[in-house]
Protein backbone atom coordinates (compact mmCIF):
# COMPACT_ATOMS: atom_id res chain seq x y z
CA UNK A 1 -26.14 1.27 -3.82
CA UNK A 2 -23.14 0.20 -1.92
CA UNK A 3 -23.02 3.32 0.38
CA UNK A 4 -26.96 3.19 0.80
CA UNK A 5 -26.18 -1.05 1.99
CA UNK A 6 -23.24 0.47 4.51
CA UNK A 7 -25.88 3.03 5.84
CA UNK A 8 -28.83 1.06 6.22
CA UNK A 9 -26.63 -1.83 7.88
CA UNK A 10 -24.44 0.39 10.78
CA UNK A 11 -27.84 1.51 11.81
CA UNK A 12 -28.32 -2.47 13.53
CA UNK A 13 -24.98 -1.82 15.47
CA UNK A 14 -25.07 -0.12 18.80
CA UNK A 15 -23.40 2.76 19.83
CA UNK A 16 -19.62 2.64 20.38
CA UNK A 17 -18.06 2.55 23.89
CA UNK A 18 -14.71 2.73 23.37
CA UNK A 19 -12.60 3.05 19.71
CA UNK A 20 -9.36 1.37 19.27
CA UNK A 21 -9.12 0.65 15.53
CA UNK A 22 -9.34 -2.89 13.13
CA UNK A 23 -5.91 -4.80 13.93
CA UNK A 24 -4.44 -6.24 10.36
CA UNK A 25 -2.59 -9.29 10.11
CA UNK A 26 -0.16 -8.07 7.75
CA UNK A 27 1.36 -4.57 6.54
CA UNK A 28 1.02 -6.35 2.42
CA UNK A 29 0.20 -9.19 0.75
CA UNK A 30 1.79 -11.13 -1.87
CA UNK A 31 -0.29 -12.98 -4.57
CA UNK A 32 1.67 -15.26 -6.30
CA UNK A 33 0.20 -16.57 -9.67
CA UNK A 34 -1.53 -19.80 -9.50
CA UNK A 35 -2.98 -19.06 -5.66
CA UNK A 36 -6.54 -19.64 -5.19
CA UNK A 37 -6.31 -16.49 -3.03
CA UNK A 38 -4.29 -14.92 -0.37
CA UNK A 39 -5.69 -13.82 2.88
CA UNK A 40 -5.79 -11.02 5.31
CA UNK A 41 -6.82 -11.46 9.09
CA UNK A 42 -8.71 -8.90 10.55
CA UNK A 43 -9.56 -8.16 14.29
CA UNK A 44 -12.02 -6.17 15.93
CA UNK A 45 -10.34 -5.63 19.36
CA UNK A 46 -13.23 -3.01 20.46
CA UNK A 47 -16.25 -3.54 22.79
CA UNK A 48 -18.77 -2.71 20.19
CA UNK A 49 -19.08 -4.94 16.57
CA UNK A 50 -18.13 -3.09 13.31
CA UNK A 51 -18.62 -3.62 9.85
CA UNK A 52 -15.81 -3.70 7.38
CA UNK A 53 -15.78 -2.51 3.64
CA UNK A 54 -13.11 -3.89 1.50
CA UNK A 55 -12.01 -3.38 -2.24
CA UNK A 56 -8.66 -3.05 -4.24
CA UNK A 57 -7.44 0.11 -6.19
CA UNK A 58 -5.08 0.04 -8.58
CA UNK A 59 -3.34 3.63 -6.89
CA UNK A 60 -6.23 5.74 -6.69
CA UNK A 61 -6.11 6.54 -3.15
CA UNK A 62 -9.47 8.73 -3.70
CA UNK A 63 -11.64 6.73 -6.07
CA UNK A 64 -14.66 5.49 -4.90
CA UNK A 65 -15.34 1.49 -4.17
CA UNK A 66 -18.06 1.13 -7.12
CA UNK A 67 -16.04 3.27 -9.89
CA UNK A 68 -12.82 0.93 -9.48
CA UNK A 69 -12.37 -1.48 -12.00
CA UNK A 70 -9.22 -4.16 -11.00
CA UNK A 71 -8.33 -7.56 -11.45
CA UNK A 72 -8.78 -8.58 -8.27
CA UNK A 73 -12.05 -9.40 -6.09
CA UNK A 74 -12.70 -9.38 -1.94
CA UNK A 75 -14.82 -11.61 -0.43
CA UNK A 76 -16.59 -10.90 1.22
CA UNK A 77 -16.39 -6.64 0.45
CA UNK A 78 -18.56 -6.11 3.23
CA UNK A 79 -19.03 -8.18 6.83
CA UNK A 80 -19.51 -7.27 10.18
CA UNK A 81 -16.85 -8.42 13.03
CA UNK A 82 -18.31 -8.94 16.42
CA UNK A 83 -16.07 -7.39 19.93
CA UNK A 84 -13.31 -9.24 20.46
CA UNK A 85 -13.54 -11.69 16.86
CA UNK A 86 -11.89 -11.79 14.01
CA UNK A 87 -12.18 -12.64 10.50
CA UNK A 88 -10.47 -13.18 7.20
CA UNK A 89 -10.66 -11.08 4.16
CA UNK A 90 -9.84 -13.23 1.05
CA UNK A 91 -8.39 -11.48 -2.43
CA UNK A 92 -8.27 -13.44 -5.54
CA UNK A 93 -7.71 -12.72 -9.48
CA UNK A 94 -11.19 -12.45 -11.22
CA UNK A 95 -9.28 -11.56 -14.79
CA UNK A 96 -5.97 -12.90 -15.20
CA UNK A 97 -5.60 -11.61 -18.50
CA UNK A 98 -5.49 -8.28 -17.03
CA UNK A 99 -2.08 -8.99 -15.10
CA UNK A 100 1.26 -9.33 -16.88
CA UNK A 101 3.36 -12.07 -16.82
CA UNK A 102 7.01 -10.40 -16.88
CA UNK A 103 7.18 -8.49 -13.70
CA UNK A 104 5.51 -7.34 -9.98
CA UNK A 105 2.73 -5.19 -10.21
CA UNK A 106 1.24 -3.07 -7.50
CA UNK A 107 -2.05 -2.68 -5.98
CA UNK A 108 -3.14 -1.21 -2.57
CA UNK A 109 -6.50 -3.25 -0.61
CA UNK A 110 -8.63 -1.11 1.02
CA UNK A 111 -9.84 -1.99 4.72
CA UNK A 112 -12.74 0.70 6.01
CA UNK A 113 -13.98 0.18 9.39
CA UNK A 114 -17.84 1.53 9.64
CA UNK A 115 -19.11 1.95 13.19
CA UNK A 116 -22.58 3.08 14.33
CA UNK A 117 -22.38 6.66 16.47
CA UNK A 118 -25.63 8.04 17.56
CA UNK A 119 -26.71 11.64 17.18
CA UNK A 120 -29.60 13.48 18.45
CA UNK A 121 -31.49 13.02 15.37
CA UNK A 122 -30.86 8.04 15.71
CA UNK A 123 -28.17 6.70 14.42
CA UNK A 124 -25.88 7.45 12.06
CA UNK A 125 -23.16 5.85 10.33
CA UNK A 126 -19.36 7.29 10.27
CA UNK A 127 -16.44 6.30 8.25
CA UNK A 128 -14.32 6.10 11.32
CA UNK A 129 -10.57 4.45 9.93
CA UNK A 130 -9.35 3.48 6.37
CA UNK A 131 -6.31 1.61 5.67
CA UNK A 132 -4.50 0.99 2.65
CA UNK A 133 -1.87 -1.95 2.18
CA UNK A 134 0.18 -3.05 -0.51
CA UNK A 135 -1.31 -5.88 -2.85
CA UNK A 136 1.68 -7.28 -4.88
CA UNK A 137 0.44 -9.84 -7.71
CA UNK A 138 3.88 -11.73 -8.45
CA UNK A 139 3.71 -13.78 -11.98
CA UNK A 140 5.15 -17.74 -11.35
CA UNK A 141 8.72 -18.06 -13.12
CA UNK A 142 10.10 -14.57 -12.59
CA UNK A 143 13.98 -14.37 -13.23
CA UNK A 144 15.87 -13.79 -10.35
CA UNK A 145 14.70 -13.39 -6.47
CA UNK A 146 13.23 -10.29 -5.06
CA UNK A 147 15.77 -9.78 -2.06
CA UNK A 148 18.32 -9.06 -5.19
CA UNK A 149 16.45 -6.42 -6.70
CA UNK A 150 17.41 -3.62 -4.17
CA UNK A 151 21.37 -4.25 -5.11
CA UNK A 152 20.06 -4.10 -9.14
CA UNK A 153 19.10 -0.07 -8.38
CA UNK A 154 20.17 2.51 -10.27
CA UNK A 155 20.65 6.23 -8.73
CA UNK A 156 21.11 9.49 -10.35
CA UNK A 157 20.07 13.08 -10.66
CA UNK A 158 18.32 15.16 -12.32
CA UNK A 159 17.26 18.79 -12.70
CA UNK A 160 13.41 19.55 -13.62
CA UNK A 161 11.76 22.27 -15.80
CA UNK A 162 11.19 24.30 -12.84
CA UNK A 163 14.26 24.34 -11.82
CA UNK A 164 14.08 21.94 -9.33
CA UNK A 165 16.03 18.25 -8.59
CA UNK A 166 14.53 14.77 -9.17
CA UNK A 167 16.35 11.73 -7.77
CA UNK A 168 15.70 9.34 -10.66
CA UNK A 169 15.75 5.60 -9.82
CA UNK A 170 15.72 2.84 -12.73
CA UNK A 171 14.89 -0.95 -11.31
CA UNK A 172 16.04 -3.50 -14.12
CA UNK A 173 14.27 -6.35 -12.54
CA UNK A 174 11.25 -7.45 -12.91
CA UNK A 175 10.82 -7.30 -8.90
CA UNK A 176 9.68 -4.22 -7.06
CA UNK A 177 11.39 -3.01 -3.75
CA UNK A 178 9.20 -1.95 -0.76
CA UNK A 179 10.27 0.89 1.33
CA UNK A 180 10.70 1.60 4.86
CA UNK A 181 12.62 4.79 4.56
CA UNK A 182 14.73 6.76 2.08
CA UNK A 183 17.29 9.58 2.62
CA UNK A 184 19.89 11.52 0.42
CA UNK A 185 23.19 12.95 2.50
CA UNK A 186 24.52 15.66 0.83
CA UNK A 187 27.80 17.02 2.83
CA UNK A 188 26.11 17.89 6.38
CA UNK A 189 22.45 17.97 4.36
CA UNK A 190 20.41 14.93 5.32
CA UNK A 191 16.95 15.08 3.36
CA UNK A 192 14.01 12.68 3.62
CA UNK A 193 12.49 11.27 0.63
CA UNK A 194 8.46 10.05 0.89
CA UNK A 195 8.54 7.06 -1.24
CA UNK A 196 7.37 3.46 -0.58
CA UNK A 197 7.44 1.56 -4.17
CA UNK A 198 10.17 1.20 -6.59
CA UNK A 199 8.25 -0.57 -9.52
CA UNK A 200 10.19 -2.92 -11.70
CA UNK A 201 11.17 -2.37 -15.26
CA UNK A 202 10.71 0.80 -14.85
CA UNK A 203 12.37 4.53 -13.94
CA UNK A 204 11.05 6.17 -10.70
CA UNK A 205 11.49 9.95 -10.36
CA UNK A 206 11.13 11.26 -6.49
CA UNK A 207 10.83 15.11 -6.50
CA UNK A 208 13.41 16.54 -3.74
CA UNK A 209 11.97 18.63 -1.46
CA UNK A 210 11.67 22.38 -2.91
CA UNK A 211 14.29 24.87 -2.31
CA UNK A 212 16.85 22.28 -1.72
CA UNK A 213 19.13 23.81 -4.46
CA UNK A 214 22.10 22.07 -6.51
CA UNK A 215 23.08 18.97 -4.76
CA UNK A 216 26.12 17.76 -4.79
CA UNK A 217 26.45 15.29 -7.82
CA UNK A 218 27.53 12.14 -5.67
CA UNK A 219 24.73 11.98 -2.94
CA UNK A 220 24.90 9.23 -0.56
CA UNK A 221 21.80 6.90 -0.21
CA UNK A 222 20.35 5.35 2.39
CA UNK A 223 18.18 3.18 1.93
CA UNK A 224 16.12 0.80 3.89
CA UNK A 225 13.80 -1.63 1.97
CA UNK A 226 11.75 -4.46 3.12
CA UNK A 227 11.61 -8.15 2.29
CA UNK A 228 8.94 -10.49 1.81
CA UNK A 229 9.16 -11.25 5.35
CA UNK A 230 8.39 -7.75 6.80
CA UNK A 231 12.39 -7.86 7.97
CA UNK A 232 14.06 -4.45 7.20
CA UNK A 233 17.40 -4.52 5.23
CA UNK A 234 19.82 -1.27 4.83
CA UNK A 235 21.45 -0.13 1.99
CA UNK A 236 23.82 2.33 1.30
CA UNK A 237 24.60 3.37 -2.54
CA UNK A 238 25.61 6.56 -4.17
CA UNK A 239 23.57 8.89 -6.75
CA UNK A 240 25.50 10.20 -9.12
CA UNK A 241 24.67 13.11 -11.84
């Protein structure tokens, strides 16, 4: 029903002249308990108007809008933005019983930008851009402060069944760490880890990349993690076996 809305809808917009992409007015969002909602500023800096289709996942980058079940609700989930306007998109907890009260939890909102393209058959609707951000639901009275969780990690090795290694990472806080980059040296070996989360309470196991054969068993880390700012902050720290 949702999809058959989106279709019937882009066929009101006109054609597209030029496509530059929805601008977002932040890279996450933090929900703190006890918020009536948080809110996310979106701009439409084309010549033609758009409609946007929003939703949360709870880390199912795949699953359709109507088969996710979270939490959290957008209002509106779908709107259209004129040329040159913007508007906000506002999340708030429809089921706090759902969300724990001892630590972070992660969720990722959903931003799809529908414009109208015609075809030689009328117009036609394309899925042109979807972006994903980080939702982070924070419970009120968390020990500690987030900037202190990325000291609190944990790093150490470990082989896998298939003969691989795993860089296993245990967070003893109850506050996640967001990730701008991650990298192992290992003598003149510098290897890139794809990794953006560390979620709290909890061990995180990031596959090295295949073929990378026995490390050395005191890697250096390099990490740089972001704060609740958007600043970047580096940290160096050693892995050991």
């Amino acid at each position: 029903m949702r999809l058959l809305l989106c279709c019937l809808l882009a066929l009101l917009l006109p054609p597209p002249l030029a496509h530059a992409g929805l601008d977002l007015g932040a890279t996450r969002l933090i929900y703190t308990a006890g918020q009536g909602s948080v809110a996310l500023r979106v701009s439409n800096p084309d010549a033609h108007p758009v409609l946007v289709q929003a939703w949360v996942d709870a880390g199912d980058a795949g699953a359709l809008p109507e088969t996710i079940q979270t939490p959290f609700v957008v209002t509106p989930p779908l709107q259209r933005i004129d040329a040159g306007r913007d508007r906000n998109l506002l999340v708030r907890v429809a089921d706090p019983a759902a969300l724990p009260d001892d630590r972070e939890v992660i969720y990722r909102l959903n931003i799809v930008e529908i414009p109208a393209l015609p075809d030689t058959q009328g117009a036609r609707f394309q899925v042109n851009t979807h972006s994903r951000i980080k939702l982070l639901y924070r419970p009120a009275g968390l020990r500690g402060q987030p900037g202190a969780a990325p000291g609190q990690l944990r790093w150490s090795l470990q082989p896998t069944a298939a003969g691989d290694w795993q860089l296993k990472v245990h967070n003893p806080g109850p506050y996640g760490v967001n990730i701008a980059s991650l990298s192992l040296e290992d003598g003149a070996r510098r290897l890139d880890l794809a990794h953006d989360y560390l979620s709290p309470l909890a061990d995180t196991l990031i596959a090295l990349p295949a073929g990378t054969g026995i490390p050395s068993r005191a890697l250096k880390i390099d990490l740089q993690w972001i704060d609740d700012v958007g600043a970047v902050h580096p940290l160096t720290a050693t892995a050991g076996g």
